[in-house]
N, C-alpha and C. Protein backbone atom coordinates (compact mmCIF):
# COMPACT_ATOMS: atom_id res chain seq x y z
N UNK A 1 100.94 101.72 98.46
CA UNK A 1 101.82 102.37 99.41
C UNK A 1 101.58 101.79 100.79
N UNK A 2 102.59 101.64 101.08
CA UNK A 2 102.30 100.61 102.98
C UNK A 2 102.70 101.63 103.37
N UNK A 3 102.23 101.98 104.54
CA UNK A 3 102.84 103.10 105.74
C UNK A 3 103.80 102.52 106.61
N UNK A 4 104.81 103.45 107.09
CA UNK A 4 105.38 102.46 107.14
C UNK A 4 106.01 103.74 108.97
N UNK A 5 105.84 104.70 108.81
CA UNK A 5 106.07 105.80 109.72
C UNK A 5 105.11 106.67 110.36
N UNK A 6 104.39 106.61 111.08
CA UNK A 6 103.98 107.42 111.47
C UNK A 6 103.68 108.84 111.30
N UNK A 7 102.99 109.01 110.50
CA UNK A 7 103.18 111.15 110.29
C UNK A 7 102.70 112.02 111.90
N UNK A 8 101.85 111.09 112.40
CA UNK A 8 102.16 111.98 113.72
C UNK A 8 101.66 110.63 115.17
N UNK A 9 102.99 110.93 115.99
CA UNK A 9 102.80 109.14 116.48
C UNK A 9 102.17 109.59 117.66
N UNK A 10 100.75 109.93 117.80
CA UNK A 10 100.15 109.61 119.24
C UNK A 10 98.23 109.33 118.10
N UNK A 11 97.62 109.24 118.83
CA UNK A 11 96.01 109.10 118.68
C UNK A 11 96.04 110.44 118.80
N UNK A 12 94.96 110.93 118.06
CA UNK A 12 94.72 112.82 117.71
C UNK A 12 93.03 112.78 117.07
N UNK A 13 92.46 113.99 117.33
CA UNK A 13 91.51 113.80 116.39
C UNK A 13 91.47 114.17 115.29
N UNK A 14 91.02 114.34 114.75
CA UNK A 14 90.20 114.73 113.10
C UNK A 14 89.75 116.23 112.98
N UNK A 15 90.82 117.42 112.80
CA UNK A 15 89.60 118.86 113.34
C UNK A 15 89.57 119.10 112.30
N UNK A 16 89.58 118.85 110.58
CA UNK A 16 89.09 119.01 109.18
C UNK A 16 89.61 118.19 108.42
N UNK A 17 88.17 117.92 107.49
CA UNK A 17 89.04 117.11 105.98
C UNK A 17 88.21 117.77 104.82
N UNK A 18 88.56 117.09 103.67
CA UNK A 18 88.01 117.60 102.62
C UNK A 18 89.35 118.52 101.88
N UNK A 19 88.98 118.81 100.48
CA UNK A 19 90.31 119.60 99.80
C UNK A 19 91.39 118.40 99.51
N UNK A 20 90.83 117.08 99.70
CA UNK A 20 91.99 116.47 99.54
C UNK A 20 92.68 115.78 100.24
N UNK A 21 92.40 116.19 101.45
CA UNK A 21 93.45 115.78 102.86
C UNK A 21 92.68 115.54 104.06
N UNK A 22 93.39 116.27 105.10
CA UNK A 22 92.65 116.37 106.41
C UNK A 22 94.08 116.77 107.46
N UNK A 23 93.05 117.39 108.61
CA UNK A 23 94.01 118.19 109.36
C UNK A 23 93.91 117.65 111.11
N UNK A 24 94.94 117.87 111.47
CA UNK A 24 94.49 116.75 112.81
C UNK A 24 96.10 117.40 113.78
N UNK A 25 95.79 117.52 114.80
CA UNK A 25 97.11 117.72 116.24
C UNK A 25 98.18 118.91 115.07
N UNK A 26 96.97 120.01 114.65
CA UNK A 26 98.04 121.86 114.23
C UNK A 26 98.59 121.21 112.99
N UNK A 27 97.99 119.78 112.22
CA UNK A 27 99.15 119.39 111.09
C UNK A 27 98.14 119.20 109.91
N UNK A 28 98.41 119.33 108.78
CA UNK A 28 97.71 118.84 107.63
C UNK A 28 98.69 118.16 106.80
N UNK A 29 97.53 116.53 106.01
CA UNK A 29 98.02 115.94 105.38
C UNK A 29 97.08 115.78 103.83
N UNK A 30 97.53 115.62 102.92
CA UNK A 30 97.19 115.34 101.53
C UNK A 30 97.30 113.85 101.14
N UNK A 31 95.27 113.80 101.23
CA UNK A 31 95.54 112.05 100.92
C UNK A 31 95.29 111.54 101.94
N UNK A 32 94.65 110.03 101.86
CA UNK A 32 94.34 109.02 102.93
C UNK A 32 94.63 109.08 104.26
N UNK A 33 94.40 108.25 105.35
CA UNK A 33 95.52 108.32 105.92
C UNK A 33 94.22 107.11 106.95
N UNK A 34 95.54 106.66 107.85
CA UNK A 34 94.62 105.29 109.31
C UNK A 34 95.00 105.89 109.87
N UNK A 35 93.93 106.01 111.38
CA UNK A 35 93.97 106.45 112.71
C UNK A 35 94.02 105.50 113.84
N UNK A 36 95.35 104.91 113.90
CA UNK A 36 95.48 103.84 115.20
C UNK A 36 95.59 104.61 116.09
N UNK A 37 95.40 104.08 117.20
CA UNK A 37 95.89 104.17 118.57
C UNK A 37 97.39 104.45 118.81
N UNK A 38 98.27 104.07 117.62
CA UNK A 38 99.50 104.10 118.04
C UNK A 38 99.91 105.55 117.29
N UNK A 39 98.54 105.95 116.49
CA UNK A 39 99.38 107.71 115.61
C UNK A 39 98.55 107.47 114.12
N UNK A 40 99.08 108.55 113.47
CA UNK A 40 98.57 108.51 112.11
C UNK A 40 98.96 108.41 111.45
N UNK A 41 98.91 107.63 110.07
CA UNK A 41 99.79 107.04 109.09
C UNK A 41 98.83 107.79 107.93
N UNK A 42 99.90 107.88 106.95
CA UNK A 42 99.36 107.72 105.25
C UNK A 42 98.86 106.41 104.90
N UNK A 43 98.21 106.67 103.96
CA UNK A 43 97.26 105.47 103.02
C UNK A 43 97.32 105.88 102.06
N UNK A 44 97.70 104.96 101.07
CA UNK A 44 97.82 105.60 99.39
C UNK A 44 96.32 104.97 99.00
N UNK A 45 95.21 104.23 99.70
CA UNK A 45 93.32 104.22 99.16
C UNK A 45 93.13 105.46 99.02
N UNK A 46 92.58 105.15 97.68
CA UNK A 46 91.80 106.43 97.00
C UNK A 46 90.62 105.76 96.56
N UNK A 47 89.96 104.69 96.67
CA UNK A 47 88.83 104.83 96.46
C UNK A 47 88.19 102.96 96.99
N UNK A 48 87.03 103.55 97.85
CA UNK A 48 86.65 102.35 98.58
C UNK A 48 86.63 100.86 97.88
N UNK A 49 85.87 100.99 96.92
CA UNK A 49 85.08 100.01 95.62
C UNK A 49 86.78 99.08 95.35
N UNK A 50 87.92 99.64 95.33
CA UNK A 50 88.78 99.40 94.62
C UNK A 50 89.67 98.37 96.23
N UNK A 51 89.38 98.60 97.32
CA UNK A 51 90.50 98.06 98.49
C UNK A 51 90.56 96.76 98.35
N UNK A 52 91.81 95.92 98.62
CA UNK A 52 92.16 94.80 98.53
C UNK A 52 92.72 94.48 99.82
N UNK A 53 92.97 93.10 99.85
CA UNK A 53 93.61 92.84 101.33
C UNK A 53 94.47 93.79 101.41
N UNK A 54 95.40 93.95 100.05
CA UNK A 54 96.75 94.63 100.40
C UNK A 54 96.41 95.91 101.14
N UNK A 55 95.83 96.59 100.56
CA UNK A 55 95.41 98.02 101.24
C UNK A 55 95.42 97.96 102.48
N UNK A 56 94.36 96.65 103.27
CA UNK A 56 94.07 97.30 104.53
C UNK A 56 95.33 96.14 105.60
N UNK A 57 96.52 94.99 104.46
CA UNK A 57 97.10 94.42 105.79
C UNK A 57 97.78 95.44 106.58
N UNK A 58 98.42 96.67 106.22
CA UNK A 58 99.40 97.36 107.55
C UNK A 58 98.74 97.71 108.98
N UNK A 59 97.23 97.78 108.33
CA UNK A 59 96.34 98.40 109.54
C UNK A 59 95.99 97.19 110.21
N UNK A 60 95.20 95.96 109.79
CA UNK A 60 95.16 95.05 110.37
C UNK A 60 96.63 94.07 111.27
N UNK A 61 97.60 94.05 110.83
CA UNK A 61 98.70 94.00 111.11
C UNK A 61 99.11 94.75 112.93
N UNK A 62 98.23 96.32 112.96
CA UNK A 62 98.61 97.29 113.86
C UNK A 62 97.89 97.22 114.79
N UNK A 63 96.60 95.94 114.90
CA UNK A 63 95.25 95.98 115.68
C UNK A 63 95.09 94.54 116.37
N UNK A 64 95.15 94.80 117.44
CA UNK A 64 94.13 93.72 118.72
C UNK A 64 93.10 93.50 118.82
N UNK A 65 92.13 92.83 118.53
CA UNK A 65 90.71 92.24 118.88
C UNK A 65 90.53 92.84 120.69
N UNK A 66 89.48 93.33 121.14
CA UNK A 66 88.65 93.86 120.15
C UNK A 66 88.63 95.00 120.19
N UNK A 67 88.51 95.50 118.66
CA UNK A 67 88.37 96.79 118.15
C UNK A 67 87.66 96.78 116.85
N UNK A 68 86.77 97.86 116.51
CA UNK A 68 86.44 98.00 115.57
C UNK A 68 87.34 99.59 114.83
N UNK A 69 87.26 99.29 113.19
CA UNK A 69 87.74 99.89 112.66
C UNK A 69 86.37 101.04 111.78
N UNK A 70 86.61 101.91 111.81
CA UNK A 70 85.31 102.61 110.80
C UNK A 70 86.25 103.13 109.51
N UNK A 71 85.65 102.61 107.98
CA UNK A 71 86.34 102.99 107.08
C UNK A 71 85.41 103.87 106.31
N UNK A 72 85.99 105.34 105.99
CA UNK A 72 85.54 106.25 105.60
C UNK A 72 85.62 106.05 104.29
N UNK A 73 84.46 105.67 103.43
CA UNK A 73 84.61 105.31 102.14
C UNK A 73 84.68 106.85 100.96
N UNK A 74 84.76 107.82 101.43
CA UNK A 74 84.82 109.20 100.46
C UNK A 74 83.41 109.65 100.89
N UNK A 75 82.76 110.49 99.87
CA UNK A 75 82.06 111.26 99.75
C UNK A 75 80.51 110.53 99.92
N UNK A 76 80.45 109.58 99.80
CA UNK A 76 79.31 108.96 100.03
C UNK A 76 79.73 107.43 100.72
N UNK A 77 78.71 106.64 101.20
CA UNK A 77 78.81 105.34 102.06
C UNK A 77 79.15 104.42 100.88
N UNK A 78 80.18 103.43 101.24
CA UNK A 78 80.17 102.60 99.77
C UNK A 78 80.55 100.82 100.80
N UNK A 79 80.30 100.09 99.69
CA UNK A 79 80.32 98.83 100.77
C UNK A 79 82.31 98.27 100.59
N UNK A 80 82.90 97.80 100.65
CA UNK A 80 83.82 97.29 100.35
C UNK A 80 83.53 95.76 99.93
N UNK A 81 84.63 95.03 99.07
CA UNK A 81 84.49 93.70 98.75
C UNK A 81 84.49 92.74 99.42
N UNK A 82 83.96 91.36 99.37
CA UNK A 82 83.85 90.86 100.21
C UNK A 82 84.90 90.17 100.69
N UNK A 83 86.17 90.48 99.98
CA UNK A 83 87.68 90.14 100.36
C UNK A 83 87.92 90.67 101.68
N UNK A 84 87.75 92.52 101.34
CA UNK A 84 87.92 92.78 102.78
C UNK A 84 87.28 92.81 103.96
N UNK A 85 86.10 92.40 104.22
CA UNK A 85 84.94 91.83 105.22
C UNK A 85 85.53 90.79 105.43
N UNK A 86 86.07 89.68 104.97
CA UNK A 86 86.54 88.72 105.04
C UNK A 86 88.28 88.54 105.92
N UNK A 87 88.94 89.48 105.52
CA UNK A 87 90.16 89.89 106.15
C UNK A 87 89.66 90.43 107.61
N UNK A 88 88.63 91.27 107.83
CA UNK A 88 88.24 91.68 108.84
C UNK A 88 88.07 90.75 109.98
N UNK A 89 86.91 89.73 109.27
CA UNK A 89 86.31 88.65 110.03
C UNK A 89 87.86 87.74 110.30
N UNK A 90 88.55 87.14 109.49
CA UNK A 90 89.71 86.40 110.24
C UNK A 90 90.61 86.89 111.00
N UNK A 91 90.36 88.29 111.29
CA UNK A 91 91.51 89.04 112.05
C UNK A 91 90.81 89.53 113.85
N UNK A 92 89.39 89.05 113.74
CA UNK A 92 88.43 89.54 114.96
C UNK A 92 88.29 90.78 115.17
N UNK A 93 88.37 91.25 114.32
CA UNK A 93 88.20 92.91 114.28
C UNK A 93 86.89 93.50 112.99
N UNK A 94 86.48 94.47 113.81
CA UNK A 94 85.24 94.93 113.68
C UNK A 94 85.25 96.07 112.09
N UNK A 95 84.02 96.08 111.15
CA UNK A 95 84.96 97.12 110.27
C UNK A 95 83.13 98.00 110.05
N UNK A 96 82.83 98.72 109.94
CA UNK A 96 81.73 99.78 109.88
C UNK A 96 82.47 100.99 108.73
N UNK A 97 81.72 100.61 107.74
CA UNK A 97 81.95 101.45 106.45
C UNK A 97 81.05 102.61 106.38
N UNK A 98 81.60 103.98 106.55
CA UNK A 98 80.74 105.03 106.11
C UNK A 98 81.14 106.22 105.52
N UNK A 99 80.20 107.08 105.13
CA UNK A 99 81.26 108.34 104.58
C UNK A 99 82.54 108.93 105.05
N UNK A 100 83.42 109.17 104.79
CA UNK A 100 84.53 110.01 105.79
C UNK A 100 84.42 110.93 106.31
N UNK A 101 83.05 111.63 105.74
CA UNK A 101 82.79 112.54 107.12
C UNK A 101 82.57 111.85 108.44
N UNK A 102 81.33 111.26 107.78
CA UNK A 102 80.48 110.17 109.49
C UNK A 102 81.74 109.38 110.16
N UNK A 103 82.84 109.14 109.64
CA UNK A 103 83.32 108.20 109.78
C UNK A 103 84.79 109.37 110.91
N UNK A 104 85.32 110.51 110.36
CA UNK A 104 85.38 111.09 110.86
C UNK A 104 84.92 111.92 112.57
N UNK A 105 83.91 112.21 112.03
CA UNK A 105 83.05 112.39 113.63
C UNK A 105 83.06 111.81 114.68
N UNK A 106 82.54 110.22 114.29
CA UNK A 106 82.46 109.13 114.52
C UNK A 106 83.30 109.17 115.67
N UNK A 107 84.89 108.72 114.69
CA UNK A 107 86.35 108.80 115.26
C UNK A 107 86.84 109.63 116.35
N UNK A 108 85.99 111.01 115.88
CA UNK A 108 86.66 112.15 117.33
C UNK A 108 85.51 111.56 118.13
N UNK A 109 84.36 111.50 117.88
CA UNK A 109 83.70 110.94 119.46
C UNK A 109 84.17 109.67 120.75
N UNK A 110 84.58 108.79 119.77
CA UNK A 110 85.02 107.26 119.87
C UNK A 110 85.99 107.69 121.06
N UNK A 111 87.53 108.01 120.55
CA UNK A 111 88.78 108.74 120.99
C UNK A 111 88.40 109.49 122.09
N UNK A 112 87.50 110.37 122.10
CA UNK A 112 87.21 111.14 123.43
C UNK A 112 86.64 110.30 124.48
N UNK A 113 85.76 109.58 124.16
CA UNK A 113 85.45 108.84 125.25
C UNK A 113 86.14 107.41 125.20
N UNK A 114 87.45 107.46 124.81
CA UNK A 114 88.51 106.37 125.35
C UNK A 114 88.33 104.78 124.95
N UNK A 115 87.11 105.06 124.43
CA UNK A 115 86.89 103.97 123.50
C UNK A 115 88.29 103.22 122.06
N UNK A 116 88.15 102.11 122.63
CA UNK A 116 88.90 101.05 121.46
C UNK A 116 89.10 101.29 120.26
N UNK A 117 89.24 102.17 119.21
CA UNK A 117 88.69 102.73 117.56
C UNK A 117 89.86 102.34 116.96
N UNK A 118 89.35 102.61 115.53
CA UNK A 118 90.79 102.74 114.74
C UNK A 118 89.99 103.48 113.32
N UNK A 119 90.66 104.01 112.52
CA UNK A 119 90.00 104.77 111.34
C UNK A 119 90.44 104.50 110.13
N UNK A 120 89.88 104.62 109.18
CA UNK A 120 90.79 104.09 107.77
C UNK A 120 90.09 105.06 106.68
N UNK A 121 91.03 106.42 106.56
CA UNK A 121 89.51 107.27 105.88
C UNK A 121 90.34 107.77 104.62
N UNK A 122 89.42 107.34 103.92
CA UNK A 122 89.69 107.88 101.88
C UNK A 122 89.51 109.42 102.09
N UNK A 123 90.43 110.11 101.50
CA UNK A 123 90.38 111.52 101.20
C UNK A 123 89.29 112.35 100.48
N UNK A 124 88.79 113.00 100.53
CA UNK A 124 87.74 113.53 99.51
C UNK A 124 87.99 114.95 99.26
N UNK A 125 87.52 115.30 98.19
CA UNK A 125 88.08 116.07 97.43
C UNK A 125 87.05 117.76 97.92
């Protein structure tokens, strides 16, 4: 699934996930979703181990050097392949893999203090 709209078009934080989804600017969504700078999109990743370029070109596609991205791999820290480290590295953009909680947090801290971010977080259940 490429995103292709915005489900909510400004930068917002993260005020719950888990159940599946996550809830962010009075809205809840079911399922993945990237946190650009430009708003929040769906992500049909469901599971870190499994991402391919395809997964992460819409987001890389949406990003300026420099920025780092933090990808919330689910319920525990998982590494991604070295395809997508590799997509990362040719695109000059930064990628820090961790749980979607940490990765979460992370994100609302980042955003508050106006910092460069972007998020890419697997849903957990």
């Amino acid at each position: 699934m490429t995103p292709e709209v915005a489900r909510y078009p400004y930068e917002t934080a993260i005020t719950a996930y888990g159940n599946g989804g996550f809830r962010f600017a009075e809205m809840s969504h079911r399922g993945s979703i990237i946190c650009l700078p430009s708003g929040v999109y769906a992500w049909g990743a469901t599971n870190a181990e499994e991402l391919d370029a395809e997964d992460i070109d819409f987001l890389l596609s949406r990003l300026d050097p420099p920025i780092t991205v933090l990808l919330g791999t689910g319920e525990k820290q998982l590494w991604p392949s070295p395809e997508v480290y590799s997509a990362f590295a040719k695109a000059g953009i930064g990628l820090e893999p961790m749980s979607t909680g940490a990765a979460a947090r992370t994100y609302n801290i980042l955003i508050a203090e106006k910092r460069p971010i972007a998020a890419a977080l697997i849903a957990v259940p």
